[in-house]
Every structure is written in structure tokens, then in C-alpha cells.
Protein backbone atom coordinates (compact mmCIF):
# COMPACT_ATOMS: atom_id res chain seq x y z
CA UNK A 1 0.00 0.00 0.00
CA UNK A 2 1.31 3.56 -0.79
CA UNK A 3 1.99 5.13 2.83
CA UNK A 4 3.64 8.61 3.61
CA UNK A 5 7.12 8.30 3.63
CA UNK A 6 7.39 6.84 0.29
CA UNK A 7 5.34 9.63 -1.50
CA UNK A 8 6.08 12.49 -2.87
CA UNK A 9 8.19 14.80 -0.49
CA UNK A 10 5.39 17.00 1.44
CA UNK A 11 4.78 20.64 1.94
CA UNK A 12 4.54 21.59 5.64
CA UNK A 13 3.14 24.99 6.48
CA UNK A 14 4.20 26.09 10.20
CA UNK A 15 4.27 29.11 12.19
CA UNK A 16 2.94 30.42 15.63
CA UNK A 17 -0.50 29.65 16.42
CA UNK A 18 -2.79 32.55 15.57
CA UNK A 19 -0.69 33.40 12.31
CA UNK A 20 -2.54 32.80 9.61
CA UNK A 21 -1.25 29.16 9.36
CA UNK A 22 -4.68 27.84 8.97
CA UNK A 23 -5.15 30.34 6.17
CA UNK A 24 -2.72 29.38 3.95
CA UNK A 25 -3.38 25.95 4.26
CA UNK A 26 -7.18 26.86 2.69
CA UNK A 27 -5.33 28.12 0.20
CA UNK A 28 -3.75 25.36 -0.71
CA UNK A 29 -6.31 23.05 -0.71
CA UNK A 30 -8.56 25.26 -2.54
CA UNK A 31 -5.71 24.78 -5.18
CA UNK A 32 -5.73 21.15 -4.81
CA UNK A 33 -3.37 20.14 -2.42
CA UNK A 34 -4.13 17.06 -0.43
CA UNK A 35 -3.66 17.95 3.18
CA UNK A 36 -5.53 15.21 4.31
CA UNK A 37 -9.36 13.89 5.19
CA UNK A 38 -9.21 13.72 8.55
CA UNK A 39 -9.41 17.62 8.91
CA UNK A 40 -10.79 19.46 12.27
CA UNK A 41 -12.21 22.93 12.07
CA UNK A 42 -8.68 24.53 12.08
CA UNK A 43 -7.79 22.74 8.55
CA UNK A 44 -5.15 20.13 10.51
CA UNK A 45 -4.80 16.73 9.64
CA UNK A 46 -5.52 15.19 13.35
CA UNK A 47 -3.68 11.93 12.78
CA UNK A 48 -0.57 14.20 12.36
CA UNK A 49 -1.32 16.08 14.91
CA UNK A 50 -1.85 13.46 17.36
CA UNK A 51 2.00 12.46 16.24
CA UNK A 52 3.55 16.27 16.80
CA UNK A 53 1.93 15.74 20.05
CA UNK A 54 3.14 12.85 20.54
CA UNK A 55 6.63 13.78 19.99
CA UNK A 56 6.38 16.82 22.66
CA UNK A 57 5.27 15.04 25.47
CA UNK A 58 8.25 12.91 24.81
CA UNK A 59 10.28 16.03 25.59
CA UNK A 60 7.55 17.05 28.45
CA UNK A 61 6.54 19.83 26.17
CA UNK A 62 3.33 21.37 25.46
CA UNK A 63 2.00 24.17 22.42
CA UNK A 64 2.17 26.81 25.04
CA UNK A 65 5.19 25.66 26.91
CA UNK A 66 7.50 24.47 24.11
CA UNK A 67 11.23 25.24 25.21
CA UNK A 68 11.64 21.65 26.63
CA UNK A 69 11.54 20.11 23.54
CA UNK A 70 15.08 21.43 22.95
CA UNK A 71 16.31 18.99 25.31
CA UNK A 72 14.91 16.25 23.24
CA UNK A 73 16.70 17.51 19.86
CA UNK A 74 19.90 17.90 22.04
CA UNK A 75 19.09 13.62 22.99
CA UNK A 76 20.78 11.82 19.91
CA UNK A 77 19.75 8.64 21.20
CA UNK A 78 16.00 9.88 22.17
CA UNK A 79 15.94 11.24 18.44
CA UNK A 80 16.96 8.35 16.82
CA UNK A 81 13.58 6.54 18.59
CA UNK A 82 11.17 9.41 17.55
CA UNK A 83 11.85 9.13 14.01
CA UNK A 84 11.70 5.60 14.32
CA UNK A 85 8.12 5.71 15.86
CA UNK A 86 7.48 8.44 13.00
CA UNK A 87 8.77 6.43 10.59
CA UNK A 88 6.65 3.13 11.82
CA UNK A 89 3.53 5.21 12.18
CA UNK A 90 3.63 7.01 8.64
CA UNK A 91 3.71 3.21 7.28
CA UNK A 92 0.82 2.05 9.60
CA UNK A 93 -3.09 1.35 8.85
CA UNK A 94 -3.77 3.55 11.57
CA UNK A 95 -2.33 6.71 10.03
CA UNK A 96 -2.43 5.82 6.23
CA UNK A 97 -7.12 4.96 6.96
CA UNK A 98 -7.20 8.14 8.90
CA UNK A 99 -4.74 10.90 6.46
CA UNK A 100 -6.06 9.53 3.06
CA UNK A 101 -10.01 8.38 4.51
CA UNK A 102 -10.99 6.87 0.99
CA UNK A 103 -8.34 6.90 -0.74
CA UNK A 104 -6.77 4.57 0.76
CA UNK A 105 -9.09 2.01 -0.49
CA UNK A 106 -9.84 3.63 -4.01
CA UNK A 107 -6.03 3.66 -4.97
CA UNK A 108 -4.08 1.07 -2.67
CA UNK A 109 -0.84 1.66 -4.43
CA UNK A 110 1.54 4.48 -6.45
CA UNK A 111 0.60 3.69 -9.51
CA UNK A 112 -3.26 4.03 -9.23
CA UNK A 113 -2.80 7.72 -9.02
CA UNK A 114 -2.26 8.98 -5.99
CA UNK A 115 -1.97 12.77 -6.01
CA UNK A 116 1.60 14.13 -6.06
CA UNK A 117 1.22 17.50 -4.11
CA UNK A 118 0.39 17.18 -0.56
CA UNK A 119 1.58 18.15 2.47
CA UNK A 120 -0.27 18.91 6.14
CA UNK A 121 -0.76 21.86 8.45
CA UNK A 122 -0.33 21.97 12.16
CA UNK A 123 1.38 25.17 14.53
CA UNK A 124 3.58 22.14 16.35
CA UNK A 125 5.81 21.43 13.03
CA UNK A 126 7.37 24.78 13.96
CA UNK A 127 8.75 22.78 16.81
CA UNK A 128 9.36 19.62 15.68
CA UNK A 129 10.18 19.80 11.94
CA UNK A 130 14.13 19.05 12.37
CA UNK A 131 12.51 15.16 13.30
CA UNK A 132 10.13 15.31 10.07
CA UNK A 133 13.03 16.11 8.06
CA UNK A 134 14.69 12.72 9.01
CA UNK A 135 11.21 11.02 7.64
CA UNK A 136 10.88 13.69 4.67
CA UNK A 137 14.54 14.92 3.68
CA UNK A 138 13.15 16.86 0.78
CA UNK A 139 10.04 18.79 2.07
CA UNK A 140 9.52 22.13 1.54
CA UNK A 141 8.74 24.51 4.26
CA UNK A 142 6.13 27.12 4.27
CA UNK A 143 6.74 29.32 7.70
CA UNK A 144 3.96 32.03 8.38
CA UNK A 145 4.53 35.10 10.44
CA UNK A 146 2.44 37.61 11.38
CA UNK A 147 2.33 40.89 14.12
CA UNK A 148 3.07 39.58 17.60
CA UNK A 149 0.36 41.86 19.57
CA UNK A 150 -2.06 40.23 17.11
CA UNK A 151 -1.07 37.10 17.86
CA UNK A 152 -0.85 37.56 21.42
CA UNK A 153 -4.54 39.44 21.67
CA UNK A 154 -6.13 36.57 19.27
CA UNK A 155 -4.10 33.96 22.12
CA UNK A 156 -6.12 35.86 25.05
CA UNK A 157 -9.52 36.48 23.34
CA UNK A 158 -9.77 32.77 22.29
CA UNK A 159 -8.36 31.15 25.70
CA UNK A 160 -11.04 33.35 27.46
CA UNK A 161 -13.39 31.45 25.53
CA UNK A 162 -12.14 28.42 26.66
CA UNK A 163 -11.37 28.99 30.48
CA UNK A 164 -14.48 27.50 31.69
CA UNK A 165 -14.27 24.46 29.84
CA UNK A 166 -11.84 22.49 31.90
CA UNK A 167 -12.26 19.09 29.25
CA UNK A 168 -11.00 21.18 27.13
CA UNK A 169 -7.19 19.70 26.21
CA UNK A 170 -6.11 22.46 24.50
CA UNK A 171 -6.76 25.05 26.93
CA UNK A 172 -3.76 27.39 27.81
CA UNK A 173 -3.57 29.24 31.24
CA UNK A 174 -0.21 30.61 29.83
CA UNK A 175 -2.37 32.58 27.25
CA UNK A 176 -4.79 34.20 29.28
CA UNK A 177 -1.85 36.83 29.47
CA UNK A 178 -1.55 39.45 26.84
CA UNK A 179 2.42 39.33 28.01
CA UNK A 180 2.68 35.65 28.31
CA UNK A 181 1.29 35.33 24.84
CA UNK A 182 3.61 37.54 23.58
CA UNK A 183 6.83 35.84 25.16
CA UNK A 184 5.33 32.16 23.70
CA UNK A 185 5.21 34.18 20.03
CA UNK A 186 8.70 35.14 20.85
CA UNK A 187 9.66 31.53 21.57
CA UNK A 188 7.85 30.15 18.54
CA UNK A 189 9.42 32.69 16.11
CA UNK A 190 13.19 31.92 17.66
CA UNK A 191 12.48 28.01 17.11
CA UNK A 192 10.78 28.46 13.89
CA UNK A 193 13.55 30.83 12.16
CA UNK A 194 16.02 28.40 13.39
CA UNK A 195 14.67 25.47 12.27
CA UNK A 196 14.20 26.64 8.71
CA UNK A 197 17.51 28.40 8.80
CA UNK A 198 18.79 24.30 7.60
CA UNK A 199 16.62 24.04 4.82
CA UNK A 200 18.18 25.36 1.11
CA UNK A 201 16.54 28.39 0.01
CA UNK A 202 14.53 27.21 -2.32
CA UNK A 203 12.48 24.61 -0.40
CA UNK A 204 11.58 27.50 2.51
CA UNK A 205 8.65 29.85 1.57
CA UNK A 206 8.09 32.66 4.45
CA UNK A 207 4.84 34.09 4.50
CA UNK A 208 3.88 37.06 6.71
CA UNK A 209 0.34 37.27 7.26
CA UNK A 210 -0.19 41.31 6.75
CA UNK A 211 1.38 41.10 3.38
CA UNK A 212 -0.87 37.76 2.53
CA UNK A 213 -3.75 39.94 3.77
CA UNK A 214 -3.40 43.07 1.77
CA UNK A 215 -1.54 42.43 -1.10
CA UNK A 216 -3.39 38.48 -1.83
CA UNK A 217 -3.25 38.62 -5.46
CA UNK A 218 1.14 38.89 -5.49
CA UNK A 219 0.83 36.22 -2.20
CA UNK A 220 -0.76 33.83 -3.13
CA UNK A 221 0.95 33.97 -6.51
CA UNK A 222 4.23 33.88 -4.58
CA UNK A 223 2.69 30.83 -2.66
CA UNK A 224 1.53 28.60 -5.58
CA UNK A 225 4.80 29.19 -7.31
CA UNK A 226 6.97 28.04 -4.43
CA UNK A 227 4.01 24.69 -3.79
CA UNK A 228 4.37 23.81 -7.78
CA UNK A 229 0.84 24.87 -8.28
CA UNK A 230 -0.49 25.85 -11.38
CA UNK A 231 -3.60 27.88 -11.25
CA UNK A 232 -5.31 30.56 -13.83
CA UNK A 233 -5.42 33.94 -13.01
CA UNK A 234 -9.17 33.56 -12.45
CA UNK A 235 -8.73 31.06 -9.87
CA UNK A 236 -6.29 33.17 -8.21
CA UNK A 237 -8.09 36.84 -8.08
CA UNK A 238 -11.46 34.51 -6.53
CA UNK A 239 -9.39 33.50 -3.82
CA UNK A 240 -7.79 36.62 -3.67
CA UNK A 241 -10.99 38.28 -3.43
CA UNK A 242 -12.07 35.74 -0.49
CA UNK A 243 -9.60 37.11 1.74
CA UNK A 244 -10.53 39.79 4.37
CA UNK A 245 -7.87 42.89 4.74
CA UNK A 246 -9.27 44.24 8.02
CA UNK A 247 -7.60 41.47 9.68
CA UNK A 248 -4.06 43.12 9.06
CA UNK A 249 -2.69 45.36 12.12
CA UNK A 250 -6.40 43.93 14.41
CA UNK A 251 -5.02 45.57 17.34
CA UNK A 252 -4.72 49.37 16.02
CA UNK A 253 -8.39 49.09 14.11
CA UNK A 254 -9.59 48.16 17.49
CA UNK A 255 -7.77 51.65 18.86
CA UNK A 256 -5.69 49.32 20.99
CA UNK A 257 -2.21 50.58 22.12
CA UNK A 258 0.46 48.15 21.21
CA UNK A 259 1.78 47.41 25.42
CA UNK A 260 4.91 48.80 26.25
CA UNK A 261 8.44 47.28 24.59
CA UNK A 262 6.54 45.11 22.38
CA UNK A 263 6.89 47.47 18.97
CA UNK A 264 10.09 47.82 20.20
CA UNK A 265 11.31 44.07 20.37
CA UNK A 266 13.89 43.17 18.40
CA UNK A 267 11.91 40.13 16.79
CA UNK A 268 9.23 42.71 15.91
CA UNK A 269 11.57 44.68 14.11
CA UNK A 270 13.56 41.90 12.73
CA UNK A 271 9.84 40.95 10.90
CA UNK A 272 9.35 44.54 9.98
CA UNK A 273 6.93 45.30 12.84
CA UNK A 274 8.32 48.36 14.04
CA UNK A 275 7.22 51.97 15.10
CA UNK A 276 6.15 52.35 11.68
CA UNK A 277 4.10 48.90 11.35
């Protein structure tokens, strides 16, 4: 049976949560990229995301509390078993019913057609993409960034939400601080610009949200180009179209002031979020 790790080298879009990851990743299934059938609401595949979490709790790690995964990636041995487990679970029933639902039955092997661009979203592969690239040598990268006080407000408003609801597995008491948020983008950036750092320059594709948001027609152009997509012009300005510019800069629309040092952050300004932003 065809199973992940001998297809096609994948397309993995990462990048803090709250950055427009989950947008792009529309994108490129709306251009036919097979990201998977077992999607939730936020457009991630949730047998791989069962297996990025898997992977952190190995390192006692957690979304919102991700710095202790270094110690795993600095753990040769520990390493070695992780992509092992990756490797054995990417060739498993388990993973191969869930990522390609039907497909799996309706072409068992390569040569029934399997489609050749695909790839998967999910926050975590900022964190643990140097252990995918021992599974996937060749994938391509596609990191999103976007505003930290953004990020860090959309954090608070949505764990808010969520406080009450203590099954809830997701829920972060980290982000129910507008400054705690912020520190956990800073973390996430750090990890994510290192990680890519290793890839050649062609197979990394950075995407910051603002310029997605209001310039989409040049983005997503930019986008399809790096994913090997081919789409018409049409297809492009009616997804273009479909994309909302208010949400650039949500903080100052809402005549919110950006909290102390945060403009002034050297991350911020290493992004092009500065004074001026």
C-alpha cells in the first residue's frame, strides 16, 4: 500500500498559532493540495497532529510551553527513537485509513494515481520539523509570520473562551496573558527561524500574514509558485478576493495601544513590525 514516507516529499506549512497558518493551508487546498481527510475545524490533519503531540510530550513539552523540547533535539539517542516511531507510524493502517479516509481504499498503491502535491498543516511542526526532516529529507517549508500583539490578543480572546471548559485539552492558562502570549510568540518565532535556517533556500517559503492579507493577489501567486501549483489567473483573483484585509494590524483598528516594549522588540523589528508597522 502507498503510505507517507514513500510519497512524494510534502509541503509543511508552520508558524505560531494565531498566524494565519490555517489560512494558507485553505489556500492550498482550494488549489488542490491534499492535506488530508481527517481535517478538524482549524484545517489540521488530526492523525498528524496526534503524532507532533506525541513527539512533545516525549520532551515534556506542550503548544504553550515548548522550550523543553530542545532537550529532546539535544538527545541523539532519544531522536533516533522518535523518528523511528514516526517512521513506523507514517507506514501504519492507523495513520495511512485516517490521512487519506478513501483513498486509501480507491487507490491502494503508487501507480493508481495517488496525487503528487500534498503536504499537512499543524502550529507544532514549527517545533518539531528538524525530526520530520529525518522522515521527509526533501520537504519544503512554508513558515507564516504575522504581528506579535495580534497574535498575542487573538491567544487571550480565544483562551477566554475556553477557560471555563476544563475538558478542554487544548486550553492554555499561559495565554490568558496578553504578556505571556507575547513571550510564547517570541519563543515560537526563535524556534521556527532556526529550524528553517537548515533548509536550502529554495524549499523554505516565508509568509507574513499582513502582506498575505493586503496584497493576496502577489501572495498567493508567490505561494503557488513556491508549492508547484499551477492555477489561472481567475482562480487566483477569486481567492484573492475571499480574503478579508481588516484582519491586518487587528489591534490598532480596534484603537488598541500596542503594550509597552513590544513594537520595540527586536523580533518585531527583525519581521518589519516596528514603530512604523
Amino acid at each position: 500500500m502507498e503510505t507517507l514516507v514513500n510519497r512524494a516529499e510534502p509541503t509543511v506549512v508552520l508558524g505560531m498559532h494565531r498566524s494565519g497558518t490555517s489560512l494558507v493551508a485553505k489556500l492550498l487546498r482550494e488549489a488542490g493540495v491534499f492535506m488530508g481527510e481527517d481535517l478538524d475545524s482549524h484545517g489540521e490533519s488530526r492523525s498528524l497532529r496526534k503524532l507532533n503531540r506525541f513527539l512533545l510530550r516525549a520532551g515534556h513539552a506542550h503548544w504553550d510551553h515548548p522550550l523543553p523540547f530542545r532537550h529532546v533535539l539535544e538527545t541523539s539517542e532519544l531522536c533516533d527513537a522518535l523518528v523511528r516511531h514516526l517512521e513506523e507510524a507514517a507506514q501504519g493502517k492507523d495513520i495511512q485509513s485516517a490521512f487519506f479516509g478513501r483513498r486509501a481504499v480507491r487507490f491502494p498503491n503508487r501507480r493508481a494515481g495517488w496525487p503528487h502535491n500534498w503536504g499537512w498543516k499543524d502550529p507544532r511542526n514549527t517545533l518539531t520539523l528538524p525530526l520530520w526532516l529525518r522522515v521527509f529529507p526533501e520537504l519544503r517549508a512554508i513558515h507564516v509570520v504575522r504581528n506579535g500583539i495580534d497574535v498575542a490578543n487573538s491567544l487571550v480572546e480565544r483562551e477566554r473562551v475556553r477557560v471555563t471548559r476544563l475538558d478542554h485539552p487544548a486550553r492554555s492558562a499561559r495565554c490568558l496573558s496578553q504578556k505571556r502570549a507575547f513571550e510564547l510568540w517570541t519563543e515560537y518565532i526563535r524556534i521556527g527561524l532556526e529550524h528553517v535556517a537548515v533548509l536550502p533556500e529554495e524549499r523554505v517559503l516565508t509568509i507574513c500574514y499582513e502582506e498575505l492579507v493586503l496584497s493576496p493577489q502577489n501572495q498567493i501567486e508567490r505561494l503557488f509558485r513556491f508549492a508547484g501549483i499551477a492555477a489561472s489567473a481567475s482562480q487566483i483573483a477569486a481567492l484573492a478576493d475571499s480574503i478579508d484585509a481588516t484582519r491586518a494590524y487587528a489591534y490598532r483598528k480596534l484603537h488598541r495601544d500596542a503594550p509597552p516594549g513590544q513594537l520595540e522588540h527586536r523580533l518585531m523589528r527583525r519581521l518589519g513590525y516596528g514603530q512604523t508597522s
